[in-house]
PDB file of N, CA and C in Angstrom:
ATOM      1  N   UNK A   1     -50.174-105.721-122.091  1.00  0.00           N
ATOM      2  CA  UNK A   1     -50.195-106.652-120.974  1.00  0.00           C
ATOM      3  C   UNK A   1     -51.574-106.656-120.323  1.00  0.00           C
ATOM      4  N   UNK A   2     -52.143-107.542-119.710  1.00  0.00           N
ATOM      5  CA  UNK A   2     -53.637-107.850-119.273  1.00  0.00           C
ATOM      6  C   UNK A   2     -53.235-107.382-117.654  1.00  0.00           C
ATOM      7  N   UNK A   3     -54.102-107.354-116.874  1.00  0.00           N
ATOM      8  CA  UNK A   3     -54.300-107.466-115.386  1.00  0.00           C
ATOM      9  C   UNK A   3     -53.087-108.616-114.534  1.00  0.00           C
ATOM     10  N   UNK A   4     -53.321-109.534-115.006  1.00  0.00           N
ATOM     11  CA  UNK A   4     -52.489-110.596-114.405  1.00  0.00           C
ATOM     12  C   UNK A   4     -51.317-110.377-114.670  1.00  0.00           C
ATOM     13  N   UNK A   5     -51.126-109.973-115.653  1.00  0.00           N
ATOM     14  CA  UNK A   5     -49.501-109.898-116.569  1.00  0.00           C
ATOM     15  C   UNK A   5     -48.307-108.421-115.997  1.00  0.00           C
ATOM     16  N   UNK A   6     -49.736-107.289-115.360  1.00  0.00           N
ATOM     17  CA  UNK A   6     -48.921-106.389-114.713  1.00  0.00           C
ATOM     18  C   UNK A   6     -48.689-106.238-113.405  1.00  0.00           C
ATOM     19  N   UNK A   7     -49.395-107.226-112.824  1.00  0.00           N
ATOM     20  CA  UNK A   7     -49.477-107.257-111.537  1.00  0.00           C
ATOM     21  C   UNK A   7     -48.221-108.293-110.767  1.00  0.00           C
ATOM     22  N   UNK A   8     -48.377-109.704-111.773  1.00  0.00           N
ATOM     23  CA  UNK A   8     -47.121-110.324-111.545  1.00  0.00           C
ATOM     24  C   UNK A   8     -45.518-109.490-111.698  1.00  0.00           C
ATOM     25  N   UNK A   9     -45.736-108.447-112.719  1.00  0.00           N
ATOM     26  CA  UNK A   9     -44.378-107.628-112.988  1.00  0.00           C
ATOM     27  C   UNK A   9     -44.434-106.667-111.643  1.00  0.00           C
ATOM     28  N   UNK A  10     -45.311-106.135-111.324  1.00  0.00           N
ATOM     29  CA  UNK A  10     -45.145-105.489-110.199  1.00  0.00           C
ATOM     30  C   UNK A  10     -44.798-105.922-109.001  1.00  0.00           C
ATOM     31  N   UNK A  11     -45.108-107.075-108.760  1.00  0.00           N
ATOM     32  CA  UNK A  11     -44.995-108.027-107.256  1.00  0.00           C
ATOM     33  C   UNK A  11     -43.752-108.542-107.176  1.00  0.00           C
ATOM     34  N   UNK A  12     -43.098-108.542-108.800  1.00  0.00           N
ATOM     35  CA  UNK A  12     -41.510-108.876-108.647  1.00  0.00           C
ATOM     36  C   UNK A  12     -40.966-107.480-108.469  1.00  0.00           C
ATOM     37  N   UNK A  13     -41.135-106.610-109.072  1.00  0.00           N
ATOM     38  CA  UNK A  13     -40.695-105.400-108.562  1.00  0.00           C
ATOM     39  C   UNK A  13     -40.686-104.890-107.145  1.00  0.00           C
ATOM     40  N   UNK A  14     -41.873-105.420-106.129  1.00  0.00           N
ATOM     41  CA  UNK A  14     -41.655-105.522-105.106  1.00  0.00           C
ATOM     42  C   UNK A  14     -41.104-105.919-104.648  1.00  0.00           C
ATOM     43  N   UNK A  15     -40.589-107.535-104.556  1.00  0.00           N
ATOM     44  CA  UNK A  15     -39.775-108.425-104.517  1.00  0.00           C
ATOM     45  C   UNK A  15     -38.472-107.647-104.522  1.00  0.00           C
ATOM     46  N   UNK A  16     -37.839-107.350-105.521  1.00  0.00           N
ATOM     47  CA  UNK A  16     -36.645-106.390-105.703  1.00  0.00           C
ATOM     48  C   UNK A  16     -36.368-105.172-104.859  1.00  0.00           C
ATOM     49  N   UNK A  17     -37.423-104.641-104.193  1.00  0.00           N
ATOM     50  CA  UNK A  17     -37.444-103.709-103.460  1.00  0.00           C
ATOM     51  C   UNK A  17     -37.269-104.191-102.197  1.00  0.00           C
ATOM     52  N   UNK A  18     -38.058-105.384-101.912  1.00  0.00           N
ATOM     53  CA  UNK A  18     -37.533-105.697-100.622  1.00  0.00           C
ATOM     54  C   UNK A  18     -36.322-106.511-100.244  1.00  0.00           C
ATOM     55  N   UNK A  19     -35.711-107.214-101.082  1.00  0.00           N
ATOM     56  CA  UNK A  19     -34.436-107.466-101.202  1.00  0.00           C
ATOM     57  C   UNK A  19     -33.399-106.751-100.928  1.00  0.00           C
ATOM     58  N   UNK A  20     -33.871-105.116-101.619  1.00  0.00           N
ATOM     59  CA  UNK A  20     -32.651-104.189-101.071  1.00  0.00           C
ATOM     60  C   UNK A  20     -32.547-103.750 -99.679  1.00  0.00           C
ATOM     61  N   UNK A  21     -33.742-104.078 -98.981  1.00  0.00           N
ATOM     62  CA  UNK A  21     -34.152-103.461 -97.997  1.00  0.00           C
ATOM     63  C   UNK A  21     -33.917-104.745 -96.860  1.00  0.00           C
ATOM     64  N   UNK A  22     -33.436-105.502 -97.403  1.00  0.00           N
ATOM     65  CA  UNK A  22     -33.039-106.748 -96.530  1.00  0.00           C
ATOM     66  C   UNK A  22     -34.194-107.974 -96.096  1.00  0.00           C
ATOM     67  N   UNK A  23     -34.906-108.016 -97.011  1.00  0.00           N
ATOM     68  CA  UNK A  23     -35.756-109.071 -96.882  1.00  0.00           C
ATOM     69  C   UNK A  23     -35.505-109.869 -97.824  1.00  0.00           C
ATOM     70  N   UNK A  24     -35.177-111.393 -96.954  1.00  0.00           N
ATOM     71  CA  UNK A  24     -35.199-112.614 -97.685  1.00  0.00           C
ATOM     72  C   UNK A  24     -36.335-113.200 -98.351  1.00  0.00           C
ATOM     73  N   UNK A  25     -36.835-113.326 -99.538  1.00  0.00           N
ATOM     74  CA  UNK A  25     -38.092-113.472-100.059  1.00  0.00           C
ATOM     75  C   UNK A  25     -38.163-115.172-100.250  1.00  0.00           C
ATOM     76  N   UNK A  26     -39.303-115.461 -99.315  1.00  0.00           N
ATOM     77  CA  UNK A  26     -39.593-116.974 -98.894  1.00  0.00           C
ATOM     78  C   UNK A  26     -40.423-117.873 -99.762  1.00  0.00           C
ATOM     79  N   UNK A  27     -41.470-116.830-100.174  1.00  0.00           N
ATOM     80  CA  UNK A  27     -42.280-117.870-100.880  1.00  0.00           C
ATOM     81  C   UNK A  27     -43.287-116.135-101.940  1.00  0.00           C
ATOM     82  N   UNK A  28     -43.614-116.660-102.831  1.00  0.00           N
ATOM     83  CA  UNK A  28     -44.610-115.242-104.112  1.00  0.00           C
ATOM     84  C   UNK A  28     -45.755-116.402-104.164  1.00  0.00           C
ATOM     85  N   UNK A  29     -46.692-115.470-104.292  1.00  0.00           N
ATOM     86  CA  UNK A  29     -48.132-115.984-105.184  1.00  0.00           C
ATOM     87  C   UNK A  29     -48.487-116.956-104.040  1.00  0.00           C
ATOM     88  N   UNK A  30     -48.338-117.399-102.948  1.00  0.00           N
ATOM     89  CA  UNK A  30     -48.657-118.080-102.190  1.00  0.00           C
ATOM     90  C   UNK A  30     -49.968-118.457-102.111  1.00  0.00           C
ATOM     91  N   UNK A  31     -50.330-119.761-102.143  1.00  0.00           N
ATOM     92  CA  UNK A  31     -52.133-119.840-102.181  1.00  0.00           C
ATOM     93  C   UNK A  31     -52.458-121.051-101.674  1.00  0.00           C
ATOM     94  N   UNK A  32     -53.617-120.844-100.868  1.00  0.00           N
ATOM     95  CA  UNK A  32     -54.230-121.855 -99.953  1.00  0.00           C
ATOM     96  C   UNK A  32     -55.389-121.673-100.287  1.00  0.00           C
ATOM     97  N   UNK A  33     -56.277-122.263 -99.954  1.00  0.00           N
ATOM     98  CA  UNK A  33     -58.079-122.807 -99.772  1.00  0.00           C
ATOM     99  C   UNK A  33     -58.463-121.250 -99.403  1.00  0.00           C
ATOM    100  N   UNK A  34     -57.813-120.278 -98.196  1.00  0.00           N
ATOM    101  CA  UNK A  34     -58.395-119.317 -98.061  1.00  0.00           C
ATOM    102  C   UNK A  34     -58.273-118.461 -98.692  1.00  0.00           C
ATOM    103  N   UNK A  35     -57.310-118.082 -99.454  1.00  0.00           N
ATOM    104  CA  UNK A  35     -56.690-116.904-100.178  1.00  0.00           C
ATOM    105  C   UNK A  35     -55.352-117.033-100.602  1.00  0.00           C
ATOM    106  N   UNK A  36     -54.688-115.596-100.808  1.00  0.00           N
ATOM    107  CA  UNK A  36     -53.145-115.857-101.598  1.00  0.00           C
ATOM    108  C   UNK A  36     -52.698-114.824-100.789  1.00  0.00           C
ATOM    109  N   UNK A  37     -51.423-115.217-100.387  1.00  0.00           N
ATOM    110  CA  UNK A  37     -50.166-114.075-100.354  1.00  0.00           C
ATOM    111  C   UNK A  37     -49.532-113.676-101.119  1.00  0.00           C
ATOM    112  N   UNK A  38     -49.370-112.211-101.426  1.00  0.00           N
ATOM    113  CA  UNK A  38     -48.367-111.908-102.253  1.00  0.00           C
ATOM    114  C   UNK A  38     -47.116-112.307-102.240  1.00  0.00           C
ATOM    115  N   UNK A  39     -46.334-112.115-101.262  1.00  0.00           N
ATOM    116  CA  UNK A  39     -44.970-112.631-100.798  1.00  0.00           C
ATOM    117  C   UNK A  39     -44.925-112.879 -99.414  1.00  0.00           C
ATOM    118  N   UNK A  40     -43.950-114.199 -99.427  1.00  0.00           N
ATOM    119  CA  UNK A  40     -43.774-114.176 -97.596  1.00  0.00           C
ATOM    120  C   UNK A  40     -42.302-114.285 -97.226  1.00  0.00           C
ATOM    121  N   UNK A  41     -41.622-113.390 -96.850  1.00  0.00           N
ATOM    122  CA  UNK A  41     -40.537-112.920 -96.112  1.00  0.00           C
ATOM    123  C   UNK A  41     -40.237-112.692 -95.127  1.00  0.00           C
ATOM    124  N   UNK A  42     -38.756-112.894 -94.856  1.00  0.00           N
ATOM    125  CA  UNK A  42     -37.847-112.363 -93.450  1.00  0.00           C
ATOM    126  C   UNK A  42     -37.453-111.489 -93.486  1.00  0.00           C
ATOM    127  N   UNK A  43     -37.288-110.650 -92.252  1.00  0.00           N
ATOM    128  CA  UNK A  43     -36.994-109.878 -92.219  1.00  0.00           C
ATOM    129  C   UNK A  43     -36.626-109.471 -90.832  1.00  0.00           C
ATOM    130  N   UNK A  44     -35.608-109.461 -90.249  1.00  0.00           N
ATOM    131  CA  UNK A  44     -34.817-109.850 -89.178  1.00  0.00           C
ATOM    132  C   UNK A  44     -35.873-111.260 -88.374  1.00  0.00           C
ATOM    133  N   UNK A  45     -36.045-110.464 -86.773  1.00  0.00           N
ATOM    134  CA  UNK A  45     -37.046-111.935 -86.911  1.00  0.00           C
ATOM    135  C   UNK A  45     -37.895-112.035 -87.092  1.00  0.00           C
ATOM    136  N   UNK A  46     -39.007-111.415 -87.924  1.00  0.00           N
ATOM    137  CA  UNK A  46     -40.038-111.702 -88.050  1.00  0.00           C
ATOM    138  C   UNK A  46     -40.598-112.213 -89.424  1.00  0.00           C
ATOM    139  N   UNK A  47     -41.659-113.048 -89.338  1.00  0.00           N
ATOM    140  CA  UNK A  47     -41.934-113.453 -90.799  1.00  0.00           C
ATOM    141  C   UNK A  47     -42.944-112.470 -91.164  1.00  0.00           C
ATOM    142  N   UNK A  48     -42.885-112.132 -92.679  1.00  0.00           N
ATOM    143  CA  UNK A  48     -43.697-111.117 -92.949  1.00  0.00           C
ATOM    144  C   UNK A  48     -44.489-111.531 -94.195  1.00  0.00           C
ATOM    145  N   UNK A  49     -45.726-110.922 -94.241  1.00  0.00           N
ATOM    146  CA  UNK A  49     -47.053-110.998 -95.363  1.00  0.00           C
ATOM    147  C   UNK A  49     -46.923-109.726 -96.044  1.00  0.00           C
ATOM    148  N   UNK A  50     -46.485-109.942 -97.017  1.00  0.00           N
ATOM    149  CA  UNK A  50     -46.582-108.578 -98.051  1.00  0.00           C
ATOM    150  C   UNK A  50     -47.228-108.368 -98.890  1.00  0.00           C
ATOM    151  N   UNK A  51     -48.485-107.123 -98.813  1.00  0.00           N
ATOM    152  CA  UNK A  51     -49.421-107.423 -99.663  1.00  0.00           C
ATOM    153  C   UNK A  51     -48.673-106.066-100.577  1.00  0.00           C
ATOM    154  N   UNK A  52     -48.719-106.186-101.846  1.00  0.00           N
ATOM    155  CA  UNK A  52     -48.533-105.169-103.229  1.00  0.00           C
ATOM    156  C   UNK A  52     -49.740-104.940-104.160  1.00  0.00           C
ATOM    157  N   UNK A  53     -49.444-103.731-103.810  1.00  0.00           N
ATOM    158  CA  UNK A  53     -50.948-102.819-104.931  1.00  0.00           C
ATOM    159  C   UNK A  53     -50.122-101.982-105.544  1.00  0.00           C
ATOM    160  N   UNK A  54     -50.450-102.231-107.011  1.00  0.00           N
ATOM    161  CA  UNK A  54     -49.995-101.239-107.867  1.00  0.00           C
ATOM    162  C   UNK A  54     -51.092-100.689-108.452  1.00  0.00           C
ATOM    163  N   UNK A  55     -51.206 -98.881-108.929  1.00  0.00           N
ATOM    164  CA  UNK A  55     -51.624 -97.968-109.577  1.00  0.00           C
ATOM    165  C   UNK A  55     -50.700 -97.193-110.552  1.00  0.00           C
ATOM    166  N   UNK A  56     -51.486 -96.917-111.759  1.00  0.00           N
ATOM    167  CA  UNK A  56     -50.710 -96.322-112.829  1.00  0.00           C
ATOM    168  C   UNK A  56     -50.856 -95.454-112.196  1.00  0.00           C
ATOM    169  N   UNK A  57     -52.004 -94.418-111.580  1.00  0.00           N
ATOM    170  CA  UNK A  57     -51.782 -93.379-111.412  1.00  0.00           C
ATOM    171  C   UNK A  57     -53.009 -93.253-110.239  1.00  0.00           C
ATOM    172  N   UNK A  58     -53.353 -91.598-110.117  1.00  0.00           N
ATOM    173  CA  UNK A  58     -54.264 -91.548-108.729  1.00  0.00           C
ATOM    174  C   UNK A  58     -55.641 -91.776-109.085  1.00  0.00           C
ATOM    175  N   UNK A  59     -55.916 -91.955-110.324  1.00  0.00           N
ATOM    176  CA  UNK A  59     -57.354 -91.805-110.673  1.00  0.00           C
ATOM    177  C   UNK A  59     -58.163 -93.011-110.018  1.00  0.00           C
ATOM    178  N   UNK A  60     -57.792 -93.910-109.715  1.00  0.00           N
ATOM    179  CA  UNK A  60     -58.520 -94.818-109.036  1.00  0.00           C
ATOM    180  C   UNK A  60     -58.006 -95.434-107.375  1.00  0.00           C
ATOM    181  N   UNK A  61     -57.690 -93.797-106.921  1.00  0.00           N
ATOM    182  CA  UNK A  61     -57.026 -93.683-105.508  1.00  0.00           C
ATOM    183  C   UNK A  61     -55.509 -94.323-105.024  1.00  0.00           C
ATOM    184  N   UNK A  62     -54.994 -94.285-103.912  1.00  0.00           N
ATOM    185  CA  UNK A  62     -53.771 -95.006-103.786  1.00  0.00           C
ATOM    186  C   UNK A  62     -53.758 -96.200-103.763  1.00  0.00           C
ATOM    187  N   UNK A  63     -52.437 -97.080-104.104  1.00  0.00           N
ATOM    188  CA  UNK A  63     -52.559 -98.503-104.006  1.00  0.00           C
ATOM    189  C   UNK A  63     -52.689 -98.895-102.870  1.00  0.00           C
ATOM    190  N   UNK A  64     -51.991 -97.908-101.767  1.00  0.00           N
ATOM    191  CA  UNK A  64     -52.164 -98.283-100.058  1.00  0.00           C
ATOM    192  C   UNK A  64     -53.429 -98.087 -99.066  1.00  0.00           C
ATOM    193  N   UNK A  65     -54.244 -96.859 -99.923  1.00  0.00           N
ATOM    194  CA  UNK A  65     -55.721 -97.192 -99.413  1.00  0.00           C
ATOM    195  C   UNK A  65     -56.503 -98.436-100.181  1.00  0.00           C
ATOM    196  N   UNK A  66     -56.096 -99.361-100.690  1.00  0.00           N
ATOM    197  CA  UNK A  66     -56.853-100.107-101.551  1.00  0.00           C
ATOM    198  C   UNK A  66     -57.025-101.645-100.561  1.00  0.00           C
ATOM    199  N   UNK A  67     -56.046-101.691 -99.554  1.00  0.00           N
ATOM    200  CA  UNK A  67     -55.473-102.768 -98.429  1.00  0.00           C
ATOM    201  C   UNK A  67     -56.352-102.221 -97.056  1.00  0.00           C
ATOM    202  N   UNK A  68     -57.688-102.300 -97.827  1.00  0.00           N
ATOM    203  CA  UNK A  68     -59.031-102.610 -96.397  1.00  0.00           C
ATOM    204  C   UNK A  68     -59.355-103.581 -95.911  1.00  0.00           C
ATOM    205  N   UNK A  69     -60.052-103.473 -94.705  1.00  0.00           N
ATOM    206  CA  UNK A  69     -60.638-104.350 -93.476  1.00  0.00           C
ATOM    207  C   UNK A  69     -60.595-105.574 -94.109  1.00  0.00           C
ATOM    208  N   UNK A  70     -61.191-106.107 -95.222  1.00  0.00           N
ATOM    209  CA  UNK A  70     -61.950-107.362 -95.751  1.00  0.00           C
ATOM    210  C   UNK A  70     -60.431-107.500 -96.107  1.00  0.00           C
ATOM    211  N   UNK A  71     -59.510-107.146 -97.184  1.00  0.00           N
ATOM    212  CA  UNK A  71     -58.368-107.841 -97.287  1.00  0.00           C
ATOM    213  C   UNK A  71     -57.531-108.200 -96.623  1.00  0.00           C
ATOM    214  N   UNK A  72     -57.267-107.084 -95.681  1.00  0.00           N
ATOM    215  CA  UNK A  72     -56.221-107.514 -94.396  1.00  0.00           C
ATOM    216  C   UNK A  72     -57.377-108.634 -93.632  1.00  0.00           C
ATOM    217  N   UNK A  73     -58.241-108.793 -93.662  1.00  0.00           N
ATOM    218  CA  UNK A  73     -58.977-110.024 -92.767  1.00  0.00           C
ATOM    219  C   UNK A  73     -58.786-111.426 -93.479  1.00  0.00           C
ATOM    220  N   UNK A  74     -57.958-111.591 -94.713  1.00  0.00           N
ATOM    221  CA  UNK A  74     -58.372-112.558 -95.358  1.00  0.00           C
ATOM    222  C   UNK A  74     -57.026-112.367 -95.701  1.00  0.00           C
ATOM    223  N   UNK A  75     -55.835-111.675 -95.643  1.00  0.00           N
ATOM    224  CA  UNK A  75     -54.196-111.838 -95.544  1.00  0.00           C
ATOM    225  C   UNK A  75     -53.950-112.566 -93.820  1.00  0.00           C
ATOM    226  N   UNK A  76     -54.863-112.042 -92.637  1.00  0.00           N
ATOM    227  CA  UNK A  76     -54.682-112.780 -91.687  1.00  0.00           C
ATOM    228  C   UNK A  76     -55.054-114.501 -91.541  1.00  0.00           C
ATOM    229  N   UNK A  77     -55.878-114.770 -92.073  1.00  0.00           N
ATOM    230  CA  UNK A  77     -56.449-115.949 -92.457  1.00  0.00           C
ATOM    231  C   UNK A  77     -55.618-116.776 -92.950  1.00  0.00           C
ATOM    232  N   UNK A  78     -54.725-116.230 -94.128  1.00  0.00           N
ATOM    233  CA  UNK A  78     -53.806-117.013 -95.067  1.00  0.00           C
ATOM    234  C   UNK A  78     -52.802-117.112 -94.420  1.00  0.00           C
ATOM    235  N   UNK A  79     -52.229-115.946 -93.585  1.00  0.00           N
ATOM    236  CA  UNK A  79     -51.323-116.277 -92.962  1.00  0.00           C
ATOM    237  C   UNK A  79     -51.632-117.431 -91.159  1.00  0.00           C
ATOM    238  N   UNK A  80     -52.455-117.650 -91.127  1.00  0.00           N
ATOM    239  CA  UNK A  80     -53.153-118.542 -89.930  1.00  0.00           C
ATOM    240  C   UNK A  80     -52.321-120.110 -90.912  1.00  0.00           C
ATOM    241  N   UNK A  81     -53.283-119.818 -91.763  1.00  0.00           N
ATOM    242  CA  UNK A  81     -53.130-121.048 -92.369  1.00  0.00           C
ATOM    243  C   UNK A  81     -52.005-121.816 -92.771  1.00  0.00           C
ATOM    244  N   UNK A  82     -50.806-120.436 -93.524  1.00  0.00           N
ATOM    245  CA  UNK A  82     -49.783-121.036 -93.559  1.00  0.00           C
ATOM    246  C   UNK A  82     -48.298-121.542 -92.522  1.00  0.00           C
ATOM    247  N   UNK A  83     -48.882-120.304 -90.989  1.00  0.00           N
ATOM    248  CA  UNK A  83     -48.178-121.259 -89.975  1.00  0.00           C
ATOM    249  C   UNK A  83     -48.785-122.543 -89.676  1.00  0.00           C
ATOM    250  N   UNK A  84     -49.855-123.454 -89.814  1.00  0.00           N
ATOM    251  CA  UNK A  84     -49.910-124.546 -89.267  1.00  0.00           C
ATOM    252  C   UNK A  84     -49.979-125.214 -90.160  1.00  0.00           C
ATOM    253  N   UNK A  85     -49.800-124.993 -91.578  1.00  0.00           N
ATOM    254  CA  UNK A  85     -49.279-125.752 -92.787  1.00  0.00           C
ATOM    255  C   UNK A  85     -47.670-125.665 -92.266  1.00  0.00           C
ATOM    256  N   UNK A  86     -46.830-125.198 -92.114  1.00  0.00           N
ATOM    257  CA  UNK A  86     -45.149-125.137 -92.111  1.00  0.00           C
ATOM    258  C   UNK A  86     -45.322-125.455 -90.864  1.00  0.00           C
ATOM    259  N   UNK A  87     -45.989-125.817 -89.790  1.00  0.00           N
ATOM    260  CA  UNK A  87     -45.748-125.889 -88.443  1.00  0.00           C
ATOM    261  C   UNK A  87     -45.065-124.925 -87.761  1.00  0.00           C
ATOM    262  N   UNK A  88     -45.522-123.729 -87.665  1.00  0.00           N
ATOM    263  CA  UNK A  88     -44.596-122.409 -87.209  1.00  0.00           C
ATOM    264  C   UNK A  88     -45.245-121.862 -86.052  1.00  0.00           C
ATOM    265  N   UNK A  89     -44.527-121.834 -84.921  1.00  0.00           N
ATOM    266  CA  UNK A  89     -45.170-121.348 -84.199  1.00  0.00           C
ATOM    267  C   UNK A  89     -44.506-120.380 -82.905  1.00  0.00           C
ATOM    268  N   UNK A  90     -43.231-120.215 -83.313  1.00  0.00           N
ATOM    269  CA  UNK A  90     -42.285-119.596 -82.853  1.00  0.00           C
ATOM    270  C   UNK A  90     -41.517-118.252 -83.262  1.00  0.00           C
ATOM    271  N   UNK A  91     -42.074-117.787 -84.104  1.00  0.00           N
ATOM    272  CA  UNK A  91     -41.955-116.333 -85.032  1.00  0.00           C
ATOM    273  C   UNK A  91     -43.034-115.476 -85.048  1.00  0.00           C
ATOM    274  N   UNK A  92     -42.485-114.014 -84.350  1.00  0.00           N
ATOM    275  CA  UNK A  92     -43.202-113.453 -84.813  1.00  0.00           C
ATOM    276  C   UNK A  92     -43.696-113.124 -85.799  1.00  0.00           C
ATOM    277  N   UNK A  93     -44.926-112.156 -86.498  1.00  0.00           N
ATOM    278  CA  UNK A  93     -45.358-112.100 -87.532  1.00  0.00           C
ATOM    279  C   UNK A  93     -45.818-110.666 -87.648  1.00  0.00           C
ATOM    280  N   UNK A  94     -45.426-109.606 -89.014  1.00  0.00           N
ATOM    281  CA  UNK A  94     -46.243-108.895 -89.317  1.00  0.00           C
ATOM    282  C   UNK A  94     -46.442-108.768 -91.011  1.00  0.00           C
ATOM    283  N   UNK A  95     -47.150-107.636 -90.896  1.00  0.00           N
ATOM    284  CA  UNK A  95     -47.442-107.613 -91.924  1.00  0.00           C
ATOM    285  C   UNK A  95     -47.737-106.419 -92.961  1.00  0.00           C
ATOM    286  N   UNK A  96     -46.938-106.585 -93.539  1.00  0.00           N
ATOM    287  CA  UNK A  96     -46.483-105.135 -94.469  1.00  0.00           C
ATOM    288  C   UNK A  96     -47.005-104.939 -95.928  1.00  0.00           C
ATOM    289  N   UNK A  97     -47.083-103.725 -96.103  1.00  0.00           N
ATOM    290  CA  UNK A  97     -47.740-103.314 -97.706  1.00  0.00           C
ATOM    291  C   UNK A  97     -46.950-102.656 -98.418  1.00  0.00           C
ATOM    292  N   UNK A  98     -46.399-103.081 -99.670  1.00  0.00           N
ATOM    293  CA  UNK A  98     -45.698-102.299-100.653  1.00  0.00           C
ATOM    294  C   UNK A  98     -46.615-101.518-101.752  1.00  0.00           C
ATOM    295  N   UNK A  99     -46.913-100.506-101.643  1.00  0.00           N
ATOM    296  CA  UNK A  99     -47.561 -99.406-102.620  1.00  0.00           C
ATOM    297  C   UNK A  99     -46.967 -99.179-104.261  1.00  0.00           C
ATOM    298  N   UNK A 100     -47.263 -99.516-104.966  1.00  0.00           N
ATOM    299  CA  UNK A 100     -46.546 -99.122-106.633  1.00  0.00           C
ATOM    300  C   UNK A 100     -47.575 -97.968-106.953  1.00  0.00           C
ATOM    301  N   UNK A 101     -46.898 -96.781-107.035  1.00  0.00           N
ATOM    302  CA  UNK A 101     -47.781 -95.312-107.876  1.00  0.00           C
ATOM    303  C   UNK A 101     -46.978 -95.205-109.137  1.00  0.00           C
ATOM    304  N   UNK A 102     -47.492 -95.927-110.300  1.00  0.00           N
ATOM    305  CA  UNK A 102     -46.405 -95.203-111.398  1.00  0.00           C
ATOM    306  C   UNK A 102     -45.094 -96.197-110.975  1.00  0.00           C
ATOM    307  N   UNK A 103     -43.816 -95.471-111.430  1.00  0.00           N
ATOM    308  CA  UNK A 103     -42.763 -95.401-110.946  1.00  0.00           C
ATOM    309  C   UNK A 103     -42.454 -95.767-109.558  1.00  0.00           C
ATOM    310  N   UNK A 104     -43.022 -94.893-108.519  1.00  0.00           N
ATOM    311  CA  UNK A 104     -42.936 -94.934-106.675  1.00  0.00           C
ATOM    312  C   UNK A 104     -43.240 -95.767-106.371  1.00  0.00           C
ATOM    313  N   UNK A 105     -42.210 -96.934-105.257  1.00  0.00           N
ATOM    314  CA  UNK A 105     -42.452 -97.556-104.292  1.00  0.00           C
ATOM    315  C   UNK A 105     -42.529 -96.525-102.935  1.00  0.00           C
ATOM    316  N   UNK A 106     -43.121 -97.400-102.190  1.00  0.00           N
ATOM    317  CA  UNK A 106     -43.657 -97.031-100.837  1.00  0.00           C
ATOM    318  C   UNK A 106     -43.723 -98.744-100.304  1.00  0.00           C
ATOM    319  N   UNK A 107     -42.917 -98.649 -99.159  1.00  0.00           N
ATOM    320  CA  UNK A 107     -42.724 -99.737 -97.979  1.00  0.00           C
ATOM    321  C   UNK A 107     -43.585 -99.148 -96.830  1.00  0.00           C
ATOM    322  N   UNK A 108     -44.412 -99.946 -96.464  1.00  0.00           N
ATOM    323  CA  UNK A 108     -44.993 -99.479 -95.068  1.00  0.00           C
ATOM    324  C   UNK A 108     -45.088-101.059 -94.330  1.00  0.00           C
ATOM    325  N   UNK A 109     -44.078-100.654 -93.178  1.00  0.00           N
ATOM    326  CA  UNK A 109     -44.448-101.447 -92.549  1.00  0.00           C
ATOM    327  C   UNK A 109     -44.835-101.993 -91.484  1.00  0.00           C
ATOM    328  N   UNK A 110     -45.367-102.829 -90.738  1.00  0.00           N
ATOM    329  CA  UNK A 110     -46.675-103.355 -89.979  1.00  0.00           C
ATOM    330  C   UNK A 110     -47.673-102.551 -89.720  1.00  0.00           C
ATOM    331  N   UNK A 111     -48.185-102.414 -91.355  1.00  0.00           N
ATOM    332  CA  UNK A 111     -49.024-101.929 -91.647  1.00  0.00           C
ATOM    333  C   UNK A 111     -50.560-101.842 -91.316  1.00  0.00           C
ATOM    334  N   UNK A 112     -50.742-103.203 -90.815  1.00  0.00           N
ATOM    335  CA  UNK A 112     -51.999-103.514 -89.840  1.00  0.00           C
ATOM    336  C   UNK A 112     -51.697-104.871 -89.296  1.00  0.00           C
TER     337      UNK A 112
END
């Protein structure tokens, strides 16, 4: 499998994870002019930005230190963009990171 090919399997695997965990999954791969969301979900009331990093393993650090300043600045952006694309302006919003190590999920959430 290439880069693209494991990353999409992983982001559904996220997907699946947050399903159990009671998130309605709204929209995957989300993409605008500024950037992409991984997934955008409910989750009681708030709408949520879920960014997913997967690592086979630690050699190239955790997937959850990998969700720095510049990305979360440019997951806020996308998400700017896609409340006044849907006209939303009445939900709160955060925004959460699902970690893939291997095997291990890790949910963290409002993560920044």
């Amino acid at each position: 499998m290439n880069k693209r090919e494991i990353g999409s399997r992983q982001e559904r695997i996220a997907a699946e994870h947050l399903k159990e965990n009671n998130y309605e999954i709204l929209e995957s791969n989300y993409r605008c002019k500024l950037g992409e969301a991984d997934i955008i979900a409910r989750d009681g009331k708030y709408l949520v930005f879920v960014e997913v990093k997967y690592r086979k393993n630690l050699k190239m650090g955790s997937p959850l230190e990998a969700v720095g300043v510049k990305k979360q600045n440019r997951i806020r952006k996308v998400c700017e963009w896609y409340l006044m694309e849907k006209g939303i302006c009445d939900i709160p919003v955060r925004f959460d990171v699902v970690g893939i190590l291997g095997e291990q999920i890790t949910l963290i959430k409002n993560a920044f």
